[in-house]
C-alpha atoms as a PDB file:
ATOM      1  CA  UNK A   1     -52.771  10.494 -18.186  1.00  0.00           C
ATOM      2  CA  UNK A   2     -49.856  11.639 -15.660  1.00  0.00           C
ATOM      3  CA  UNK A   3     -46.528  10.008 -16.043  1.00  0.00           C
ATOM      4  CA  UNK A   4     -43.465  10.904 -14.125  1.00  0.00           C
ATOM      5  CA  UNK A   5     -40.809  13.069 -14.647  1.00  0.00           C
ATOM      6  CA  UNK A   6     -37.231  11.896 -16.300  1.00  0.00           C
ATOM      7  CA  UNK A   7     -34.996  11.290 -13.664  1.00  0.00           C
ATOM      8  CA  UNK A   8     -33.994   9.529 -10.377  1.00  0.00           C
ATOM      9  CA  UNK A   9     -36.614   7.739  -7.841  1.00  0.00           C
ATOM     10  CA  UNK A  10     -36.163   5.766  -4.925  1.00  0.00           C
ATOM     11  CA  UNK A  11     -38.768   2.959  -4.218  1.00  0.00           C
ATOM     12  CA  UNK A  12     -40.864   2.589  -0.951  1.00  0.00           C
ATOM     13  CA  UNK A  13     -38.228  -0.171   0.496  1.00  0.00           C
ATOM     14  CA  UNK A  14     -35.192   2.414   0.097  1.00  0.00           C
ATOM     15  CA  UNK A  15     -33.544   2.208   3.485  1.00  0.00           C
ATOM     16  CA  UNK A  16     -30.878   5.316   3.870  1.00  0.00           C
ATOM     17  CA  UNK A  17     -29.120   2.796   6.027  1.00  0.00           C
ATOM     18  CA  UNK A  18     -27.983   1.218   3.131  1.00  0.00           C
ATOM     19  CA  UNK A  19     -26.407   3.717   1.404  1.00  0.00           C
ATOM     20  CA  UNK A  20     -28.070   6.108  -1.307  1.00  0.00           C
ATOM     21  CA  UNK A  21     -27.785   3.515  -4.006  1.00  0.00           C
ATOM     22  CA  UNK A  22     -30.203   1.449  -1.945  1.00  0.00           C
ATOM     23  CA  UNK A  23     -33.462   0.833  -4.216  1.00  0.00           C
ATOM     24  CA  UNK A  24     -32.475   3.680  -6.187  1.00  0.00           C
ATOM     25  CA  UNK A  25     -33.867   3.861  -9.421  1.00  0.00           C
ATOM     26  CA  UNK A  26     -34.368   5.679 -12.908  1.00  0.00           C
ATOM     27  CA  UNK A  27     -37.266   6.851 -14.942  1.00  0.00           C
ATOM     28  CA  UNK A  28     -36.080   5.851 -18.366  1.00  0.00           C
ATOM     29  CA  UNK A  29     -40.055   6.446 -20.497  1.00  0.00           C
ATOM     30  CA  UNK A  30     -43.713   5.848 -20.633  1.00  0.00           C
ATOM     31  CA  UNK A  31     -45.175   3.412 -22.819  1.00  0.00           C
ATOM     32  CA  UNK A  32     -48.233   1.354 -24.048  1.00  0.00           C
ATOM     33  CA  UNK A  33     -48.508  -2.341 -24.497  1.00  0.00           C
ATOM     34  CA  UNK A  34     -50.130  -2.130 -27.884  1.00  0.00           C
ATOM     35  CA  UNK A  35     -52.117  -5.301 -27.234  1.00  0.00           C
ATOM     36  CA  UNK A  36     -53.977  -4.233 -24.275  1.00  0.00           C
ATOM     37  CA  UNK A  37     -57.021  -1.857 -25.930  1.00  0.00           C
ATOM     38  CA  UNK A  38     -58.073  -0.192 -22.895  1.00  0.00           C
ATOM     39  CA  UNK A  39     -54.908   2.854 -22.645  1.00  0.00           C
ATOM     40  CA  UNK A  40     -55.282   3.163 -18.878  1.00  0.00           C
ATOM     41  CA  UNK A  41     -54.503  -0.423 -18.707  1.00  0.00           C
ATOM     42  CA  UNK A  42     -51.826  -0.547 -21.067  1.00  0.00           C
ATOM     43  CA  UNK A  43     -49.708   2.697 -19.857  1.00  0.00           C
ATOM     44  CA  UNK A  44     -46.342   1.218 -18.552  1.00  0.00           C
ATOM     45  CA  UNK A  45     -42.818   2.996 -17.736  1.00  0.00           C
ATOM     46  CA  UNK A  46     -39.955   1.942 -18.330  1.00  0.00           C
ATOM     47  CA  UNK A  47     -37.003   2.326 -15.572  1.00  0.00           C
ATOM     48  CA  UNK A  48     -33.953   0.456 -14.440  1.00  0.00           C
ATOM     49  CA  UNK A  49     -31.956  -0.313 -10.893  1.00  0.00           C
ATOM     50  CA  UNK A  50     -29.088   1.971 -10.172  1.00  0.00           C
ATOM     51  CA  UNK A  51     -27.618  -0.921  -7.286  1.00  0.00           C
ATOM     52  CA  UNK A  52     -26.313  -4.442  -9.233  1.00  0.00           C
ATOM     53  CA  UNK A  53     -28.333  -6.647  -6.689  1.00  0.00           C
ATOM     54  CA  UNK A  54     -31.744  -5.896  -8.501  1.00  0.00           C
ATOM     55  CA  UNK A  55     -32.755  -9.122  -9.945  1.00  0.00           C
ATOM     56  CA  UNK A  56     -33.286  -7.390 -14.059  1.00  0.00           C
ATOM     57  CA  UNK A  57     -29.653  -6.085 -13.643  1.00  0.00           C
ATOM     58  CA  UNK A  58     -27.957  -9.303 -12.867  1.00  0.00           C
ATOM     59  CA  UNK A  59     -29.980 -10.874 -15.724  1.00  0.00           C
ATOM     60  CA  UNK A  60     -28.444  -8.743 -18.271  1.00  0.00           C
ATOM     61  CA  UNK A  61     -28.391  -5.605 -17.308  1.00  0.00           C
ATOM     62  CA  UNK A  62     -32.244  -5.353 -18.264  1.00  0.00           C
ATOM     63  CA  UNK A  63     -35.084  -2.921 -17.331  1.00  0.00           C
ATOM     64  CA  UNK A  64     -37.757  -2.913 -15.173  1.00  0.00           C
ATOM     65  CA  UNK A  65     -41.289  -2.711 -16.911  1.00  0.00           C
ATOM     66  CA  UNK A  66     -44.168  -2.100 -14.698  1.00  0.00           C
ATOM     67  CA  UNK A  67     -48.117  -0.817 -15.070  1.00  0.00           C
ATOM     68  CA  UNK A  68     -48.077   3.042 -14.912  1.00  0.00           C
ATOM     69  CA  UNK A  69     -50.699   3.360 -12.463  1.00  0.00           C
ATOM     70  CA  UNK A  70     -48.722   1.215 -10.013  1.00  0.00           C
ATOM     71  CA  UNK A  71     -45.895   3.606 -10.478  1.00  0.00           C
ATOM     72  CA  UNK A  72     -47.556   6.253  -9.698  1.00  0.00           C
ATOM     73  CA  UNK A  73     -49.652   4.548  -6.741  1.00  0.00           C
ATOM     74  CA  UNK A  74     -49.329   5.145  -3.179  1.00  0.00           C
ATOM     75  CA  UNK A  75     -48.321   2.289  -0.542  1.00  0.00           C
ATOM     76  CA  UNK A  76     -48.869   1.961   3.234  1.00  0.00           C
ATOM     77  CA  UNK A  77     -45.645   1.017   5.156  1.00  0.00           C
ATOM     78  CA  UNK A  78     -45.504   1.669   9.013  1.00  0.00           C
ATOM     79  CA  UNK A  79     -49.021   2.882   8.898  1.00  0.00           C
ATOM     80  CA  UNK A  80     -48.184   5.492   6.495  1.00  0.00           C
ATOM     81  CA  UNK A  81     -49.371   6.159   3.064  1.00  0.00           C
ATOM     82  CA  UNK A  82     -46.418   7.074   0.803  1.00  0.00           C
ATOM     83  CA  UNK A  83     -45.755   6.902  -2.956  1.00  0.00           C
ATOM     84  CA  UNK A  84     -44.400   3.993  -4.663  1.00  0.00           C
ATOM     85  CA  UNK A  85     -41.567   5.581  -5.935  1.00  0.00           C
ATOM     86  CA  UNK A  86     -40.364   8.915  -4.876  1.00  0.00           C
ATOM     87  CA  UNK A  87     -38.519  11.398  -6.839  1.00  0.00           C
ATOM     88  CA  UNK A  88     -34.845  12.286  -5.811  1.00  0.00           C
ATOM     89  CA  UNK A  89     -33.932  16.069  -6.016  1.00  0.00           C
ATOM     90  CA  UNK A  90     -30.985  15.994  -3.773  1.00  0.00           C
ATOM     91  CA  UNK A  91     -28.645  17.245  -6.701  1.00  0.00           C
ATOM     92  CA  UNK A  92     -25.796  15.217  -4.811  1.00  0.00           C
ATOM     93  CA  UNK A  93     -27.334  12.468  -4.797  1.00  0.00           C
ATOM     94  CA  UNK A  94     -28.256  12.794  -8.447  1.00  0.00           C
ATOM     95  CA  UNK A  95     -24.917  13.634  -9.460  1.00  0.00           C
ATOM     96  CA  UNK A  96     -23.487  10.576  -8.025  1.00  0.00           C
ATOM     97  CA  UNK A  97     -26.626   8.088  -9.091  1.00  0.00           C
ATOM     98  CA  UNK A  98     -25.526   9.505 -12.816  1.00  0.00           C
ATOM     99  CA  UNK A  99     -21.827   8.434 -12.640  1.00  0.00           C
ATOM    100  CA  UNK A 100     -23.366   5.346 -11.418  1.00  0.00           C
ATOM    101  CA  UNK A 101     -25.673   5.027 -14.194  1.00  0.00           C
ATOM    102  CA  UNK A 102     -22.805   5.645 -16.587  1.00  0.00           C
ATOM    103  CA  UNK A 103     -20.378   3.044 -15.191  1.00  0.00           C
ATOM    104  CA  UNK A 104     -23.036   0.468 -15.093  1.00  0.00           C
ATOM    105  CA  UNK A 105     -24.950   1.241 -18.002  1.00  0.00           C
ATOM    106  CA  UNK A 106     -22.259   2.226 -20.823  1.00  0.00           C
END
């Protein structure tokens, strides 16, 4: 079973307009609902908003949980097929989504 990388994604509705923060994301684990018997079913990840208007973040600074395959799935948005969530190499933009992390995460 493929899981992503550690690290920094943005998600399909990223707009660069809005700043690098916008929809920016990161990869915390992989998991398994323990309830769910079939393993492709149960795979989730684990990964939290790096921008303090995501819903689970006002809530109490919580994490997003999601199916793995979903993760990993491709959308369509202007016609185009593109991954859910892409990963971020820039290592700018990494470097300042980590201080980011840090002041709203410790």
């Amino acid at each position: 079973m493929k899981t992503p990388e550690k690290g920094f994604y943005y998600h399909y509705k990223h707009d660069p307009a809005k700043g690098f923060r916008d929809y920016a994301y990161e990869f915390l684990n992989p998991g398994l609902h323990t309830e769910i018997e079939d393993l492709e079913k149960s795979a989730m990840v684990a990964y939290r908003p790096l921008y303090e208007d995501a819903k689970v973040y006002k809530l109490g600074k919580f994490w997003d949980f999601r199916p793995l395959s979903m993760f990993m799935e491709n959308v369509v948005k202007n016609e185009k097929t593109i991954p859910r969530f892409q990963k971020i190499t820039d290592p700018e933009v990494i470097s300042k989504l980590e201080k980011i992390r840090d002041d709203m995460y410790n």
